[in-house]
C-alpha atoms as a PDB file:
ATOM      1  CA  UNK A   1     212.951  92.078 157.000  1.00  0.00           C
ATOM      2  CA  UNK A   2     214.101  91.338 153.151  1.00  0.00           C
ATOM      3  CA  UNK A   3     215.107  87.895 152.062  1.00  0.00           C
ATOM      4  CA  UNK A   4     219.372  87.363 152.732  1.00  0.00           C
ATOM      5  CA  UNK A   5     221.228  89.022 149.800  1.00  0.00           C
ATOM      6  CA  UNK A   6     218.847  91.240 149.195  1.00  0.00           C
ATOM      7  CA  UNK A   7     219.101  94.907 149.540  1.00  0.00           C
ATOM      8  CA  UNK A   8     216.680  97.423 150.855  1.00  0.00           C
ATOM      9  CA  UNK A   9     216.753 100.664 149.710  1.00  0.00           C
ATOM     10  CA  UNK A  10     216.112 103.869 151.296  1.00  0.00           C
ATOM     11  CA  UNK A  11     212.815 105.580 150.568  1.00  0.00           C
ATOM     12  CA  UNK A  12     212.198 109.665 150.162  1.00  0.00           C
ATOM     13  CA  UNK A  13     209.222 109.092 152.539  1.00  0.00           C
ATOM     14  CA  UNK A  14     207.819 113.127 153.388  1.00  0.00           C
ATOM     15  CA  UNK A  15     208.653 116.332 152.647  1.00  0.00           C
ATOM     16  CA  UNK A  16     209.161 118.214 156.204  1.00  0.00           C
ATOM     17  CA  UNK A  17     208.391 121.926 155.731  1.00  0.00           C
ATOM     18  CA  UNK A  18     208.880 124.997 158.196  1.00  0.00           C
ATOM     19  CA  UNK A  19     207.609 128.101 157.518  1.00  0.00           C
ATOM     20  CA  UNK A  20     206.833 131.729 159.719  1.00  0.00           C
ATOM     21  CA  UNK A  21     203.375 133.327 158.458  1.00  0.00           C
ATOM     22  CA  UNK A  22     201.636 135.580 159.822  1.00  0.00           C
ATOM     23  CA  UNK A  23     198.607 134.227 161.434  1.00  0.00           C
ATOM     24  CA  UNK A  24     196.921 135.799 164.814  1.00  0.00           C
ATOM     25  CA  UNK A  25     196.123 132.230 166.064  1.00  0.00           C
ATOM     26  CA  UNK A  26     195.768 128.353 165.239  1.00  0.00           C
ATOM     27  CA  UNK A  27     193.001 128.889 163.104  1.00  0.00           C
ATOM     28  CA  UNK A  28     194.690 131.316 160.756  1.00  0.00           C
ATOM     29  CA  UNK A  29     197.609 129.150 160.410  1.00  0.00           C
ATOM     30  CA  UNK A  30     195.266 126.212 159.774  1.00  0.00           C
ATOM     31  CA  UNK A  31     193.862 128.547 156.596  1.00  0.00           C
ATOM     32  CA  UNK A  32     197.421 129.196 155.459  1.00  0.00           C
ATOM     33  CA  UNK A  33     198.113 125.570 155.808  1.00  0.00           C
ATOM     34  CA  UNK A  34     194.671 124.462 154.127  1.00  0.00           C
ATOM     35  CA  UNK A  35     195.682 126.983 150.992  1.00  0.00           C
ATOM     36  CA  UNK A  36     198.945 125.137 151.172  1.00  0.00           C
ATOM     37  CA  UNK A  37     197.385 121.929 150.468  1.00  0.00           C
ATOM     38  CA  UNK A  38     195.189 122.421 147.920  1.00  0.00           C
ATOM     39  CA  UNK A  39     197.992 124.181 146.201  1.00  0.00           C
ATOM     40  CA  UNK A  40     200.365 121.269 146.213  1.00  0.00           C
ATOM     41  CA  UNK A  41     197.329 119.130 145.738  1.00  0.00           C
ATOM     42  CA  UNK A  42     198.756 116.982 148.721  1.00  0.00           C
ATOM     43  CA  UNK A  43     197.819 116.792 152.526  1.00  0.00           C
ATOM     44  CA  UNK A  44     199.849 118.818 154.619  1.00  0.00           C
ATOM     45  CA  UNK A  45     199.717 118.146 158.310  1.00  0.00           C
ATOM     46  CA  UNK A  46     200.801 120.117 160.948  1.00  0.00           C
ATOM     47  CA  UNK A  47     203.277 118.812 163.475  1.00  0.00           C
ATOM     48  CA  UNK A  48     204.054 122.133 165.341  1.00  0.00           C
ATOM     49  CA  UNK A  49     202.268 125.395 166.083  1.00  0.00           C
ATOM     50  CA  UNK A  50     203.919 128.064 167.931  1.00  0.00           C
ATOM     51  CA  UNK A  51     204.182 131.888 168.408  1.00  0.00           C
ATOM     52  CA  UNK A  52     207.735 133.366 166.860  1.00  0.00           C
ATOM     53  CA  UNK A  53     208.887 134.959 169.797  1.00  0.00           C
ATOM     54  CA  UNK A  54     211.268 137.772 167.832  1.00  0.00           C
ATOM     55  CA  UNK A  55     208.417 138.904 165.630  1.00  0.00           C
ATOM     56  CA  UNK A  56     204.823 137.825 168.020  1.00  0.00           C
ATOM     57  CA  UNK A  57     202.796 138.837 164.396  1.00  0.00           C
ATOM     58  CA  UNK A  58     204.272 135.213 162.981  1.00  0.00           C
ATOM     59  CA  UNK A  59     203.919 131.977 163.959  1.00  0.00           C
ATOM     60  CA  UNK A  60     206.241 129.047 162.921  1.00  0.00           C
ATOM     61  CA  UNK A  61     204.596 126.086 161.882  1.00  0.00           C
ATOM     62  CA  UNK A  62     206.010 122.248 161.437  1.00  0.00           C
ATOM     63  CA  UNK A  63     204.755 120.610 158.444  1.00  0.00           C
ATOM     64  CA  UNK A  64     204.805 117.113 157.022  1.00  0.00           C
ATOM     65  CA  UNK A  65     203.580 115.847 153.867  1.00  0.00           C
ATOM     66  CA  UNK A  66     203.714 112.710 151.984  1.00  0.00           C
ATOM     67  CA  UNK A  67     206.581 112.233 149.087  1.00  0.00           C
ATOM     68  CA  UNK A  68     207.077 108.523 148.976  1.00  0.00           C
ATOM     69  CA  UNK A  69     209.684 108.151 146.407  1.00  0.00           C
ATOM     70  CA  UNK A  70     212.671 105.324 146.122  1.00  0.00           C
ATOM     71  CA  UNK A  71     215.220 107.542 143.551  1.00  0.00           C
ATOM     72  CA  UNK A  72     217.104 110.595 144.726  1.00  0.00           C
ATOM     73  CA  UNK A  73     215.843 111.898 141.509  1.00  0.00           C
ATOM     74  CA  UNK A  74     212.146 111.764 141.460  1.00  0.00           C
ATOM     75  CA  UNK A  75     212.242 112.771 144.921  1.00  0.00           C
ATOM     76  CA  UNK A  76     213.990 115.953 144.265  1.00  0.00           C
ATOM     77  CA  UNK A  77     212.260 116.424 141.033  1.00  0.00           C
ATOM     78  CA  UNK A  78     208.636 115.838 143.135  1.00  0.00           C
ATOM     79  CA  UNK A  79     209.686 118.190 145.532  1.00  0.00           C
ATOM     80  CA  UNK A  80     211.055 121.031 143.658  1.00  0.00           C
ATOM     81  CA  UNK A  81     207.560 120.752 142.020  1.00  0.00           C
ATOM     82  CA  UNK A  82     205.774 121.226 145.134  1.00  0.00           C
ATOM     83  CA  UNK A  83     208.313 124.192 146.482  1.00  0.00           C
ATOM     84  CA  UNK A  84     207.802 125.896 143.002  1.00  0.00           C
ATOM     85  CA  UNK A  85     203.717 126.275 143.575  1.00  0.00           C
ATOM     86  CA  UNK A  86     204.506 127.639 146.664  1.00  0.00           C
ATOM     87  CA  UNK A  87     207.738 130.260 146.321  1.00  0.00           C
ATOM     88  CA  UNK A  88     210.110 131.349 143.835  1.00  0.00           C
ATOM     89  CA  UNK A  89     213.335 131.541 143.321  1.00  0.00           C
ATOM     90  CA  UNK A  90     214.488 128.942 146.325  1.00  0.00           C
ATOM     91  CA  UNK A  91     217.857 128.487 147.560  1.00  0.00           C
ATOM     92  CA  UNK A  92     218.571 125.264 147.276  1.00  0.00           C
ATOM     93  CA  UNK A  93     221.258 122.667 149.149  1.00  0.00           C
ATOM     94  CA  UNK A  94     222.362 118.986 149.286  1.00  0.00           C
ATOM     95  CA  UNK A  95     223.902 117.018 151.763  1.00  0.00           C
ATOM     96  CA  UNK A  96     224.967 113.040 151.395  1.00  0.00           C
ATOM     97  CA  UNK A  97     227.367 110.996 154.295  1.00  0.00           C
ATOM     98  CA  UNK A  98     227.263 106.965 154.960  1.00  0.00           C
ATOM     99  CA  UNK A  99     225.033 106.423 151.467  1.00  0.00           C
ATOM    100  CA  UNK A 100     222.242 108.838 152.695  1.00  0.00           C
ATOM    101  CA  UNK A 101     220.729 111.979 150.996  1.00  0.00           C
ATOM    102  CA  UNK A 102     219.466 114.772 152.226  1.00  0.00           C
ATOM    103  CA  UNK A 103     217.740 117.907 149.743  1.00  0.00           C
ATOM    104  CA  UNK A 104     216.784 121.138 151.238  1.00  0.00           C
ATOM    105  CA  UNK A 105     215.924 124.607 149.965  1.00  0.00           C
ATOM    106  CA  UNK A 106     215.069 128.223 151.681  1.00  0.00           C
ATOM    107  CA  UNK A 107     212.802 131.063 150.060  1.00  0.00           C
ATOM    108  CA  UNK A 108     212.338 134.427 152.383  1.00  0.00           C
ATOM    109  CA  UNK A 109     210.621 137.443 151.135  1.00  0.00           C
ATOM    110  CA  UNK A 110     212.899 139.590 152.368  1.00  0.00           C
ATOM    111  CA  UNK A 111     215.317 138.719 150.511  1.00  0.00           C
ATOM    112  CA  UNK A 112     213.350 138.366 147.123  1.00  0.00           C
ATOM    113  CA  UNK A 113     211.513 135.241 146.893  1.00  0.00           C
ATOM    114  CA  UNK A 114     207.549 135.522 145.938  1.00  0.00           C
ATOM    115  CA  UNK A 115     205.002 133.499 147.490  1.00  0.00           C
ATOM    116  CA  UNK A 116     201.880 132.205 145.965  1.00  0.00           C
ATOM    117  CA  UNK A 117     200.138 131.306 149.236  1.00  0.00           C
ATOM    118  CA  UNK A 118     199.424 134.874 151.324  1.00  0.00           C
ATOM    119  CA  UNK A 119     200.547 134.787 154.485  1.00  0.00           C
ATOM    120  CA  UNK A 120     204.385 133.246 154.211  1.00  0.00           C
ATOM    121  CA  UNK A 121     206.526 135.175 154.835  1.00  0.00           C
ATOM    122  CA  UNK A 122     209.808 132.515 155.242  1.00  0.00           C
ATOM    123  CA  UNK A 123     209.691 128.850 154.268  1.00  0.00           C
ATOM    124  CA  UNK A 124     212.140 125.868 153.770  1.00  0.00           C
ATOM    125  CA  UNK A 125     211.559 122.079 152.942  1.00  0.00           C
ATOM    126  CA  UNK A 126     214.202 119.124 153.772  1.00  0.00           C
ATOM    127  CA  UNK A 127     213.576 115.751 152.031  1.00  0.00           C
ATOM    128  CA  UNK A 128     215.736 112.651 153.265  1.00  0.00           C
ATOM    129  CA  UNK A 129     215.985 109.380 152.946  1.00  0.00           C
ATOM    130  CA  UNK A 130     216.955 108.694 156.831  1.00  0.00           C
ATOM    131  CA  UNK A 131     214.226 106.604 158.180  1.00  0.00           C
END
């Protein structure tokens, strides 16, 4: 807990991604993932694994990885970086209620967006600084 009067502020801690790709099975996705890594030049963990069930050729996967920034600004600058290796253009979004900020963005093939990493076919990242 910080000393009385002092403030504590909120802290861009990980970049939570969700993306479809198509992958047969675990592994696969794991590969995609593991490209997705040394791409951002980050780890990139995977929370969730599961089959999409309106297109069974994808699977939707839950990533996390580290971001760890204190500013609104370096953590949006840090990662637009990262979504920039992976996809362009992105559509991109804020949100901000109670003092809290929230930065997403959304890149889908089909509607135009290129991805660097074969196998996505539909991504989007959401940074906060909720803890």
């Amino acid at each position: 807990m910080p000393p009385p009067g002092r403030m504590v502020s909120a802290m861009f801690e990980t970049i939570q991604w969700r993306c479809h790709v198509h992958a047969n099975d675990r592994r696969a996705a794991e590969r995609v993932v593991g490209r997705m890594a040394d791409r951002l030049d980050r780890p990139v963990e995977i929370e969730n694994y599961e089959r999409y069930c309106r297109f069974p050729e994808l699977a939707v996967l839950r990533l996390v990885s580290p971001l760890r920034c204190a500013a609104p600004e370096h953590a949006l600058m840090t990662v637009l970086d990262c979504a920039w290796k992976i996809a362009t253009p992105w559509s991109l979004g804020s949100q901000g209620a109670g003092g809290q900020r929230e930065f997403e963005g959304v890149a889908a093939a089909n509607v135009g967006a290129h991805f660097s990493i074969p196998g996505i076919e539909w991504m989007e990242f959401r940074v906060s600084d909720r803890p």
